[in-house]
N, C-alpha and C. Protein backbone atom coordinates (compact mmCIF):
# COMPACT_ATOMS: atom_id res chain seq x y z
N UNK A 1 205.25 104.35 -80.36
CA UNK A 1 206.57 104.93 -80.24
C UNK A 1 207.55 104.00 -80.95
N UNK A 2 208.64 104.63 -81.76
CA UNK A 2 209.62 103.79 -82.39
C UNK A 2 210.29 103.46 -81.41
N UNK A 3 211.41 102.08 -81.91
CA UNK A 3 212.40 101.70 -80.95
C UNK A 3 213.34 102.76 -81.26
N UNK A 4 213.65 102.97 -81.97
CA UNK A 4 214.45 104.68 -82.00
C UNK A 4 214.35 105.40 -80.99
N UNK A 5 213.34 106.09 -80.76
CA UNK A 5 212.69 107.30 -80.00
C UNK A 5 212.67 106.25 -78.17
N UNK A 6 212.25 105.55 -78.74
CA UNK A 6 212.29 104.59 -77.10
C UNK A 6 213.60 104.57 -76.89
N UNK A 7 214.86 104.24 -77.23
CA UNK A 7 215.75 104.01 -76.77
C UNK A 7 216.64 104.78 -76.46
N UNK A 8 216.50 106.58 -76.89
CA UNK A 8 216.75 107.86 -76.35
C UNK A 8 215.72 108.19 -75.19
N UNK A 9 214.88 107.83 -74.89
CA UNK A 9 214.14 108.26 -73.87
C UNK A 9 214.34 107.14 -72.40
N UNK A 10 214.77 105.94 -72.54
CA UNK A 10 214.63 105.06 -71.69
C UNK A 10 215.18 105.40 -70.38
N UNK A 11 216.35 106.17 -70.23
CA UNK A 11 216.64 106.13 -69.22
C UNK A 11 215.47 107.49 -68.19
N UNK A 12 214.90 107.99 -69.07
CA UNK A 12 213.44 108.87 -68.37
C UNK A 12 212.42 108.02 -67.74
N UNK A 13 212.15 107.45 -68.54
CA UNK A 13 210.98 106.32 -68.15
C UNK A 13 211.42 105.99 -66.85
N UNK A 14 212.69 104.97 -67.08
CA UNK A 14 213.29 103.96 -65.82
C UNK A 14 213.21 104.91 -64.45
N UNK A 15 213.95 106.43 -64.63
CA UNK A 15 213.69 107.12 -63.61
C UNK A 15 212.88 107.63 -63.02
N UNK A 16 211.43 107.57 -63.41
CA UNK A 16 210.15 107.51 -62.86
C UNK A 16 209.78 105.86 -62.06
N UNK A 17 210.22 105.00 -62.60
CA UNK A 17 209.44 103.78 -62.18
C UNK A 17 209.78 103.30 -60.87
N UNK A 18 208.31 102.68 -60.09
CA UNK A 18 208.79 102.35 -58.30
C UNK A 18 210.40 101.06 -58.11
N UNK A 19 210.85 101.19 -57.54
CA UNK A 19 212.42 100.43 -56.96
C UNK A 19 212.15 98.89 -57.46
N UNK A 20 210.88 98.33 -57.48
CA UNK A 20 210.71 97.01 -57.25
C UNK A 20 210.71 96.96 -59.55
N UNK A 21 210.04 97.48 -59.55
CA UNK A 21 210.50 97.72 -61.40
C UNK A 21 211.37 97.78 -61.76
N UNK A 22 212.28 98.98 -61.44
CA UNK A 22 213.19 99.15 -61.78
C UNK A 22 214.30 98.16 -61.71
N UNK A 23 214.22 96.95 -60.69
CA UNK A 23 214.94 96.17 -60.39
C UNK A 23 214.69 94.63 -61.18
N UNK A 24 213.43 94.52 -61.79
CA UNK A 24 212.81 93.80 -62.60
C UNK A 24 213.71 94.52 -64.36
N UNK A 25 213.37 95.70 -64.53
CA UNK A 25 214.17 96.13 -65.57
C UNK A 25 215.55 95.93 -66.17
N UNK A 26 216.08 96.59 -64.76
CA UNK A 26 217.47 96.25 -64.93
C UNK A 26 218.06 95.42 -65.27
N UNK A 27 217.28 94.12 -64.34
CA UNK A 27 217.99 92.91 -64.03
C UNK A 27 217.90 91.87 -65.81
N UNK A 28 217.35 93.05 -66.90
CA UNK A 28 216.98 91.91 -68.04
C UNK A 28 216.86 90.24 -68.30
N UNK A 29 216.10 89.69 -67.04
CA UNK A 29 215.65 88.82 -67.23
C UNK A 29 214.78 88.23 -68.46
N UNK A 30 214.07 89.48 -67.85
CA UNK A 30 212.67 89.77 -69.21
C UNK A 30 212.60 89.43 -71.08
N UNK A 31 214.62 90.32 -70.64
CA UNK A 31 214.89 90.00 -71.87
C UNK A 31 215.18 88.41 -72.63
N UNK A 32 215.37 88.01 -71.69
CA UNK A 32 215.68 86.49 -71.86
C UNK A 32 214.21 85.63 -71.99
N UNK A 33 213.05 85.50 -71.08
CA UNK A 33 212.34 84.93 -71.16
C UNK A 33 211.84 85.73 -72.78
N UNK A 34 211.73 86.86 -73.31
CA UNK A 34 211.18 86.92 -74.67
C UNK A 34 211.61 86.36 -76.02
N UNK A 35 213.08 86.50 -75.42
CA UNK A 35 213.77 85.64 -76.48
C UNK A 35 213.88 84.35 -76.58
N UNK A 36 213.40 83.26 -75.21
CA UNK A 36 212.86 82.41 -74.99
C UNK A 36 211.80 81.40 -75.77
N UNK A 37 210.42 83.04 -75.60
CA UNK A 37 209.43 82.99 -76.24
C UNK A 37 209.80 83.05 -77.96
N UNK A 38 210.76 83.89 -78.37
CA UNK A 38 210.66 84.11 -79.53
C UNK A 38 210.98 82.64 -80.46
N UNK A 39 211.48 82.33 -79.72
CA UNK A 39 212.28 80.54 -80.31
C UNK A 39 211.20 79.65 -80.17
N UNK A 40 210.52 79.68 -79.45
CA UNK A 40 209.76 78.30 -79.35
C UNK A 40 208.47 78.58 -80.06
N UNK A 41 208.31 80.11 -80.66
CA UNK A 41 207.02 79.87 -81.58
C UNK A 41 207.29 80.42 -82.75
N UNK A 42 208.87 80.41 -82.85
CA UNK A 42 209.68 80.89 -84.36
C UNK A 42 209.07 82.09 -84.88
N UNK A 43 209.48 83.35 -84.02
CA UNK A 43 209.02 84.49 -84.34
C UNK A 43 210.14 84.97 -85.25
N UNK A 44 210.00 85.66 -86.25
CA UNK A 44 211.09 86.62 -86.93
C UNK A 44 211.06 87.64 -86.78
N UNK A 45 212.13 88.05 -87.53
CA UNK A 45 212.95 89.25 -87.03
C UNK A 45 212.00 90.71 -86.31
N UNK A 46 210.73 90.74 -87.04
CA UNK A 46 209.79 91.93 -86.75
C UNK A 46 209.37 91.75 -85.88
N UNK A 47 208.34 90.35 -85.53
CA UNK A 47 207.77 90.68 -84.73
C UNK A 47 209.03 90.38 -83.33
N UNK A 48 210.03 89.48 -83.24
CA UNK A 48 210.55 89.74 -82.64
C UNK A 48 211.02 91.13 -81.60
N UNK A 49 211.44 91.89 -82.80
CA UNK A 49 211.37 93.45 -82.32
C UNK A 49 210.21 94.05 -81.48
N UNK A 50 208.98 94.08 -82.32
CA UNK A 50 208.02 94.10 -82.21
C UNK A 50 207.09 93.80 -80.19
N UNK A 51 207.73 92.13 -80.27
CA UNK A 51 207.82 91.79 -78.66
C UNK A 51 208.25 92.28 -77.51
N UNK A 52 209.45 92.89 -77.90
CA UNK A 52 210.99 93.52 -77.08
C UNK A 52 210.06 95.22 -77.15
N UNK A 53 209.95 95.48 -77.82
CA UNK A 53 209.88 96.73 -78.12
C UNK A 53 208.14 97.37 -77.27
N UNK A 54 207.65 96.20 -77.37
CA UNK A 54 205.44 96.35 -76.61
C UNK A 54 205.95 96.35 -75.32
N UNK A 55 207.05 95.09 -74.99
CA UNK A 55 207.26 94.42 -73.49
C UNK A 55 207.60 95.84 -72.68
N UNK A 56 209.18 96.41 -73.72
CA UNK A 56 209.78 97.67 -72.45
C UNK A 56 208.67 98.29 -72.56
N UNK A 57 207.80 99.18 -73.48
CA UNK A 57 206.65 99.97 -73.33
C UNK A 57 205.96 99.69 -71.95
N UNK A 58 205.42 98.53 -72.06
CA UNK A 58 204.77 98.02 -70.60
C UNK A 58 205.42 98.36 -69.27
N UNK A 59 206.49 97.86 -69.72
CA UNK A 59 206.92 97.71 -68.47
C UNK A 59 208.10 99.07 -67.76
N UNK A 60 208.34 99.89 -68.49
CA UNK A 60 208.36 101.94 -68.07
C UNK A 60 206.93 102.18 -68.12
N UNK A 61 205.57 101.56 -68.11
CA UNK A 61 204.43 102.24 -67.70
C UNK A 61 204.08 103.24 -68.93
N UNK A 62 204.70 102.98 -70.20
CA UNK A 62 203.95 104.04 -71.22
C UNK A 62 202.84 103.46 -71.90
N UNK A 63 202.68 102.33 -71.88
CA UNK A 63 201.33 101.61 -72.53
C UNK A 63 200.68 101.20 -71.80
N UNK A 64 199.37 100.87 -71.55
CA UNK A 64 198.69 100.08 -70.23
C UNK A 64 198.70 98.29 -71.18
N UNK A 65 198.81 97.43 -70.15
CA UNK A 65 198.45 95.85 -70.31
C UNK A 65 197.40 95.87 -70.89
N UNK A 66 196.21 96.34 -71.41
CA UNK A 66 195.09 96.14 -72.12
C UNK A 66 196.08 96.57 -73.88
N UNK A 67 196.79 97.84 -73.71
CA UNK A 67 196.71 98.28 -74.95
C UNK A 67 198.31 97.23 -75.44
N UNK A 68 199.14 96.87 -74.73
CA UNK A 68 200.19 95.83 -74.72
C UNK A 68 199.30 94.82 -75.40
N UNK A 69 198.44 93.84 -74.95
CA UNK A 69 197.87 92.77 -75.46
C UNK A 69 197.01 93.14 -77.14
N UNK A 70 196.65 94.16 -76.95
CA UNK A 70 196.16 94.78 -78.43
C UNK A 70 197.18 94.77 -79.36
N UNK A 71 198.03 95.33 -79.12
CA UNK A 71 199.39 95.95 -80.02
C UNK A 71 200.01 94.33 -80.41
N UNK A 72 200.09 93.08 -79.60
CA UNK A 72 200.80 92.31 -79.65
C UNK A 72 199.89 91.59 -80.72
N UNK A 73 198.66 91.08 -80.08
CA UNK A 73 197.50 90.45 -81.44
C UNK A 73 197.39 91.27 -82.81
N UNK A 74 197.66 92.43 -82.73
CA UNK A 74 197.42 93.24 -84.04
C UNK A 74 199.11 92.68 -84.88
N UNK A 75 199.85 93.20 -83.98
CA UNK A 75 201.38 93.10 -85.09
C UNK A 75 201.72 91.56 -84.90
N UNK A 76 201.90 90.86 -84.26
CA UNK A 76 202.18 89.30 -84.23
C UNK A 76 201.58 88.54 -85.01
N UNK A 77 200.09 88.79 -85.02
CA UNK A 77 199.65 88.02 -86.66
C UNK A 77 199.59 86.27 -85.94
N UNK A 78 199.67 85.83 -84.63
CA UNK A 78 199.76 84.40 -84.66
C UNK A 78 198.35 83.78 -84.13
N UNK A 79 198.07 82.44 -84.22
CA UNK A 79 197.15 81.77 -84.31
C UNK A 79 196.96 82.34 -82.73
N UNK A 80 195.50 81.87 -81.88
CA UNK A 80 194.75 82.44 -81.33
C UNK A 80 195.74 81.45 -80.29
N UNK A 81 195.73 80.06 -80.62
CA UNK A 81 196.56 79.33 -79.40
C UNK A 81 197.60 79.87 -78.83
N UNK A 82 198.85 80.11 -79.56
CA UNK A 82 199.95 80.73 -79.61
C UNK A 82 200.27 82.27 -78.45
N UNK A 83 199.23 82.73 -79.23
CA UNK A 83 199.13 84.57 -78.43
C UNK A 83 198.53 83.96 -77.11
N UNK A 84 197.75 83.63 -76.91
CA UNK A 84 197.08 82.72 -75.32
C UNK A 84 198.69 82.25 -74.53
N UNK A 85 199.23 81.45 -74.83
CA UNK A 85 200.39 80.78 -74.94
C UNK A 85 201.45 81.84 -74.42
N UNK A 86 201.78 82.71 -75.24
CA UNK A 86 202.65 83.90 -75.04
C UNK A 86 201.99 84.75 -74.33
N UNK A 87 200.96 85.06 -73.74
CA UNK A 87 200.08 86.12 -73.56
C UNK A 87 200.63 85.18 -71.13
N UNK A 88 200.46 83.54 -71.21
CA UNK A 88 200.49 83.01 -70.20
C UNK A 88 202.13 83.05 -69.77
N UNK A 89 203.02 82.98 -70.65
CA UNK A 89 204.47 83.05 -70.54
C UNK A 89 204.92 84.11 -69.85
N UNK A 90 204.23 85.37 -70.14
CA UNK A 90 204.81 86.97 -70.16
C UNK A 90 204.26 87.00 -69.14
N UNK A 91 202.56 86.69 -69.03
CA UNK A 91 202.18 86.92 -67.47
C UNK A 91 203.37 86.40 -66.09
N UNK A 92 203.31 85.06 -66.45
CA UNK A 92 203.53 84.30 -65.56
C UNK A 92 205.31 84.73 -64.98
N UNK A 93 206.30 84.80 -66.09
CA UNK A 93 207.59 85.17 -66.08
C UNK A 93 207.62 86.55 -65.82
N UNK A 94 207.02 87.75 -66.23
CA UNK A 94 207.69 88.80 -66.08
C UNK A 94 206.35 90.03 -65.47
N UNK A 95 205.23 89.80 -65.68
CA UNK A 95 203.98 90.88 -65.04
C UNK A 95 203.38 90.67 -63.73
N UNK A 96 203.64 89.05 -63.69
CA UNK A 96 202.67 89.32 -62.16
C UNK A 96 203.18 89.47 -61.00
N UNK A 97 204.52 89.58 -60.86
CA UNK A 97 204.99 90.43 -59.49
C UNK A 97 204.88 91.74 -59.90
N UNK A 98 204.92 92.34 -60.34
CA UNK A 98 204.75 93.68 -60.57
C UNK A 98 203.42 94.72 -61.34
N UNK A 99 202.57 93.66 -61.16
CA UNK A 99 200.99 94.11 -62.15
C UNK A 99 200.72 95.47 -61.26
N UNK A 100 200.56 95.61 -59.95
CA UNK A 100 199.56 96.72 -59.34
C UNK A 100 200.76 97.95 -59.82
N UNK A 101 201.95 97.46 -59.71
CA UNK A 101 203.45 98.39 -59.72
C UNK A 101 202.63 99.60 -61.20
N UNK A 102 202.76 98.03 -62.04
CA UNK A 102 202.54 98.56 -63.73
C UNK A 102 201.27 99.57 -63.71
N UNK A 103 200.28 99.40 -63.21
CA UNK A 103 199.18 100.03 -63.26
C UNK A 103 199.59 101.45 -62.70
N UNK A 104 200.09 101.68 -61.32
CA UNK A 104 200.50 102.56 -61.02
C UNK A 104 200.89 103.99 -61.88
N UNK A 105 202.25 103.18 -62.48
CA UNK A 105 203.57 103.75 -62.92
C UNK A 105 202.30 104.69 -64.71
N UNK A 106 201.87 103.57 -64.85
CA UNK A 106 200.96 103.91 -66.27
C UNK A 106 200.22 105.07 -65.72
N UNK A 107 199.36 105.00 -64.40
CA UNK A 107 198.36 106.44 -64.39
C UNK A 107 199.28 107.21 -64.13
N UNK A 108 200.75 107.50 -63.32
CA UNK A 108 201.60 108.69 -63.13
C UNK A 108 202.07 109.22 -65.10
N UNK A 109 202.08 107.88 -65.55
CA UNK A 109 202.75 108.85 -67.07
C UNK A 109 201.33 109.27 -67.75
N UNK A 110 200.11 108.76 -67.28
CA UNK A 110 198.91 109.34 -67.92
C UNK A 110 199.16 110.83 -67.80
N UNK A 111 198.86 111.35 -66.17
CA UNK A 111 198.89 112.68 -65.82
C UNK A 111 200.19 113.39 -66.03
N UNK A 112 201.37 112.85 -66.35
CA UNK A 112 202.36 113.73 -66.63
C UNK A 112 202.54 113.83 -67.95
N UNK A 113 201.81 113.36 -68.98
CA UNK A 113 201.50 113.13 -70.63
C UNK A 113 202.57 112.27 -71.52
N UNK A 114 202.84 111.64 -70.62
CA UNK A 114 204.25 110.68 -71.14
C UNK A 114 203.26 109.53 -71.82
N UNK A 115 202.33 108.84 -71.54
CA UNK A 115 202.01 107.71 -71.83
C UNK A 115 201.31 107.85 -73.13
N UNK A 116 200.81 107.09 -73.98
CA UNK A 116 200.29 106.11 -74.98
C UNK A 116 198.95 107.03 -74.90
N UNK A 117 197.93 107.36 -73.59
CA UNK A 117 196.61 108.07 -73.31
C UNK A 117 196.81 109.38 -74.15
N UNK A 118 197.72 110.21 -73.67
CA UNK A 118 198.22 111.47 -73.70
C UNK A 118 197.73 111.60 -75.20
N UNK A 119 197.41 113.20 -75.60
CA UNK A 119 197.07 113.44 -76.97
C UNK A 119 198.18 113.04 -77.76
N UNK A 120 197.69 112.34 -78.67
CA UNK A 120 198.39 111.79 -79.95
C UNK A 120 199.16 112.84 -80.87
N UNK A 121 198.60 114.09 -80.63
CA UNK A 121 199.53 115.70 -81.72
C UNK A 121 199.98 115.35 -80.85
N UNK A 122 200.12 115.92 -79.26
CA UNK A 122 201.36 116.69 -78.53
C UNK A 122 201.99 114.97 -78.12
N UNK A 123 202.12 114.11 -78.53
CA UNK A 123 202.72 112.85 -78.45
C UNK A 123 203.66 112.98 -79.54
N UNK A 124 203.16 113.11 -80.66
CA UNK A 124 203.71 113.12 -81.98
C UNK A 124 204.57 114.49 -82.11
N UNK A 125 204.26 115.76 -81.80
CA UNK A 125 205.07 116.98 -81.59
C UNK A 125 206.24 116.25 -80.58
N UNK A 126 206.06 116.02 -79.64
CA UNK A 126 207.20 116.32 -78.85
C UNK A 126 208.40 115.10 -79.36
N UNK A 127 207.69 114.04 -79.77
CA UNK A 127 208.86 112.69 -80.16
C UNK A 127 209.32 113.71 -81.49
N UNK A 128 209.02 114.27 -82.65
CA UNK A 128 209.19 115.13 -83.68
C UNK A 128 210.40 116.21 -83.14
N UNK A 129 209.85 116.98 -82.41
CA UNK A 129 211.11 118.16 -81.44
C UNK A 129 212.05 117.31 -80.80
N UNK A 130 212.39 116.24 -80.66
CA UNK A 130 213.42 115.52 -80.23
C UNK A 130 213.03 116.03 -78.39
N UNK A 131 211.64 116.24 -77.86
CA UNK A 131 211.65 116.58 -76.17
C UNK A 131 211.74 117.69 -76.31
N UNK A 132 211.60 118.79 -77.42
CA UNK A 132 211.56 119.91 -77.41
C UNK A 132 210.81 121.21 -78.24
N UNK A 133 209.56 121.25 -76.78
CA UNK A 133 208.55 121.93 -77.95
C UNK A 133 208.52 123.15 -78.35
N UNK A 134 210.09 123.92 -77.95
CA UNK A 134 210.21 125.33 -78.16
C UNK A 134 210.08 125.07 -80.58
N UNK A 135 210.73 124.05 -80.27
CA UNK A 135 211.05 123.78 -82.00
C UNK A 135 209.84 123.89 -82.89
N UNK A 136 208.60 124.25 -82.02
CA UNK A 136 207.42 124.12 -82.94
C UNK A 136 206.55 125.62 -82.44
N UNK A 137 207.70 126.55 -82.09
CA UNK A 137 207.45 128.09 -81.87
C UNK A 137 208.10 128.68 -82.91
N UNK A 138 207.05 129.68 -83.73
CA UNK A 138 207.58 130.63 -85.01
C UNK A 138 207.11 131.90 -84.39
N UNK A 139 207.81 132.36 -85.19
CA UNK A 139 207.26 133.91 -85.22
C UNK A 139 205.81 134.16 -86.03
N UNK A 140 204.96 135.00 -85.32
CA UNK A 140 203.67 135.75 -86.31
C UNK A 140 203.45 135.66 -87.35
N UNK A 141 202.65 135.17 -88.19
CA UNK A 141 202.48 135.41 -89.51
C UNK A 141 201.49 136.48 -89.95
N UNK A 142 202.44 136.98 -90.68
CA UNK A 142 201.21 138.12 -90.74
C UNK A 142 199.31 137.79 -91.37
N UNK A 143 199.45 136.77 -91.56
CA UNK A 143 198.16 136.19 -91.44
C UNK A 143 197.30 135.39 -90.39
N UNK A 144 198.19 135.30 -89.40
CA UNK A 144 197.68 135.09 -87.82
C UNK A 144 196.61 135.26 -87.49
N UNK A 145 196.10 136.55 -87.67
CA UNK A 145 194.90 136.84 -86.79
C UNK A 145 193.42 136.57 -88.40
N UNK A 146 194.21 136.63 -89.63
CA UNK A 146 192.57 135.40 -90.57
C UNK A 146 193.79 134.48 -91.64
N UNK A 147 193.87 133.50 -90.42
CA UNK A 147 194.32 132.33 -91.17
C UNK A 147 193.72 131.96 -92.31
N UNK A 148 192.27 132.30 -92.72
CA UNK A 148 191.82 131.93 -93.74
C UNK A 148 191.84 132.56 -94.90
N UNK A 149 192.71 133.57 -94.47
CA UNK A 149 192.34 135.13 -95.13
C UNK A 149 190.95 135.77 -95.62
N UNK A 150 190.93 136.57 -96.48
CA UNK A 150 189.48 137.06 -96.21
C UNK A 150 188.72 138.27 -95.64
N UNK A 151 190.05 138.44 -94.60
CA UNK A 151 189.74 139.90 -93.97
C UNK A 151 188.93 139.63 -92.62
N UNK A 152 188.87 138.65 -92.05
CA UNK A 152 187.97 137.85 -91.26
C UNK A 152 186.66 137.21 -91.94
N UNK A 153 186.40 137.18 -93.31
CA UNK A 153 185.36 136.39 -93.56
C UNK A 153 185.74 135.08 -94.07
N UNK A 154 185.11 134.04 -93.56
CA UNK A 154 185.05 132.79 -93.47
C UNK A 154 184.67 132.28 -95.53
N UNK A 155 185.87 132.59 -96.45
CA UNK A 155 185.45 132.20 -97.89
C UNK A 155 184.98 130.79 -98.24
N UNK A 156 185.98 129.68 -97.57
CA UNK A 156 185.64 128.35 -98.13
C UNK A 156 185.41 128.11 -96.74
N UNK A 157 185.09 126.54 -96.04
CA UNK A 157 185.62 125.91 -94.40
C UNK A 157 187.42 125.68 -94.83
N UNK A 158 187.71 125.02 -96.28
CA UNK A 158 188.99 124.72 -96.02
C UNK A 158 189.97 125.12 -97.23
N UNK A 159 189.64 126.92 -97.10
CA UNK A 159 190.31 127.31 -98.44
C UNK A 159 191.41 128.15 -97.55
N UNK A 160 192.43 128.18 -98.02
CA UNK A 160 194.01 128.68 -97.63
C UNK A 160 194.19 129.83 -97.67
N UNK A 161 194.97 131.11 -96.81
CA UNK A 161 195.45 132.14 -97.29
C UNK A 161 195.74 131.80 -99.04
N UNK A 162 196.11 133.00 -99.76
CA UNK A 162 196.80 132.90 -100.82
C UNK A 162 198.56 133.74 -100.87
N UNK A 163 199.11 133.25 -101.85
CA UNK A 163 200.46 134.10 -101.94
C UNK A 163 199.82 135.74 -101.59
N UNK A 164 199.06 136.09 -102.39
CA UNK A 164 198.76 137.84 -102.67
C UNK A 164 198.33 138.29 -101.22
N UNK A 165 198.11 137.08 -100.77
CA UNK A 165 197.44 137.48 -99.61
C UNK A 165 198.11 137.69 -98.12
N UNK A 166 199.56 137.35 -98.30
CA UNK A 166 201.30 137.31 -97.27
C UNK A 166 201.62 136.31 -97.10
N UNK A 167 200.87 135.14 -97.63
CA UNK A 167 201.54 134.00 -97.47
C UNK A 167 202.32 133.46 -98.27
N UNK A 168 203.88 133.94 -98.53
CA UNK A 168 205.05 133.49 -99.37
C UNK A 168 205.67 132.49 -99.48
N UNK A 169 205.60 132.01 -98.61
CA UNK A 169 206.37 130.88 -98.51
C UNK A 169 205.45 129.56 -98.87
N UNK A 170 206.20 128.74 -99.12
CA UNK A 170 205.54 127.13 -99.19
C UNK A 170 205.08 126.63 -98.08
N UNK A 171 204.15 126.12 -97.47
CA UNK A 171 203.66 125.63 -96.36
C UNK A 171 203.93 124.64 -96.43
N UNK A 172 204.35 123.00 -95.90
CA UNK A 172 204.50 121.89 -95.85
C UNK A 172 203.87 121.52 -94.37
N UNK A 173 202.79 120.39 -94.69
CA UNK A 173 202.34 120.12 -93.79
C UNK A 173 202.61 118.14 -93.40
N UNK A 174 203.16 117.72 -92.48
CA UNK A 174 203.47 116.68 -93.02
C UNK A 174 201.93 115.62 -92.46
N UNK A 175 201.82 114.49 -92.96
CA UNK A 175 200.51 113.81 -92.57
C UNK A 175 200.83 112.77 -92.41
N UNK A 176 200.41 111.77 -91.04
CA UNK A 176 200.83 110.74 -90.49
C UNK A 176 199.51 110.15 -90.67
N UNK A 177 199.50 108.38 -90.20
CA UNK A 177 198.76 107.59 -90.12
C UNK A 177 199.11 106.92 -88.88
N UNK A 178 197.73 107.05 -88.08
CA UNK A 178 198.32 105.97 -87.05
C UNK A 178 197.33 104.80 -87.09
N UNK A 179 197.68 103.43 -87.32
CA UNK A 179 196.70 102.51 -87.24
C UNK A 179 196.80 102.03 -85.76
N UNK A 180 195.61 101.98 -85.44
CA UNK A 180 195.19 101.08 -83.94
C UNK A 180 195.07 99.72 -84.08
């Protein structure tokens, strides 16, 4: 999730999370011990962001602590000491009063499809609709019922209606990458 899209949604998150979080949140301590962290192992500007940006994930319950510690070794890029180091800071300052909380709060956004688990289209649709998946309802095409056209016979696995065939318009399909 972008810090964009996170920072229109935050006050959703916060209003799901148990009293004892929310009071950990609020109170941006958190924010201080990262920026803490960020100085003493001379992080810049990205991964900085980067820190701020894994930490709130964690801690509204949209990422689980396994996939937090992934995301941080993948984009941080720092020596193995360091991430150990920061990995003992974050525990120690800001997760372990609230670890069983975090676990919690993560399986409620599993089953309500808010979290990181949740399918990656309808993750990607709904941050896209701005929270709104009426925006990805059209009307019928009159090629609806043989998308492939054909008449119902199956011509190529991945050959297209054609113009002659009612499909007028330009199709634009857009294509993302997500690296893990």
């Amino acid at each position: 999730m972008n810090p964009e899209e996170l920072q229109r949604n935050i006050a959703l998150y916060y209003s799901k999370l148990p009293p004892k979080v929310q009071e950990i949140f609020s109170s941006m301590k958190w924010l201080e011990t990262l920026k803490q962290i960020s100085l003493k192992y001379n992080l810049n500007n990205t991964q900085q962001e980067t820190l701020g940006t894994e930490t709130t994930l964690l801690l509204l319950g949209i990422i689980h602590l396994d996939e937090y510690q992934k995301n941080l070794w993948t984009e941080l890029n720092l020596s193995e000491e360091f991430m150990d180091n920061i990995f003992k800071e974050i525990n120690d300052s800001i997760i372990n009063t609230i670890r069983p909380k975090l676990f919690e709060v993560f399986e409620k956004n599993v089953k309500s499809g808010i979290s990181e688990k949740a399918d990656w289209q309808q993750n990607i649709n709904f941050i896209l609709s701005g929270g709104d998946y009426s925006a990805f309802l059209t009307q019928n095409s009159p090629l609806e019922e043989y998308p492939l056209g054909g008449g119902g016979q199956i011509l190529h696995p991945v050959a297209s209606a054609t113009p002659q065939e009612g499909n007028k318009d330009d199709t634009v399909l857009p294509v993302f990458f997500i690296n893990k």
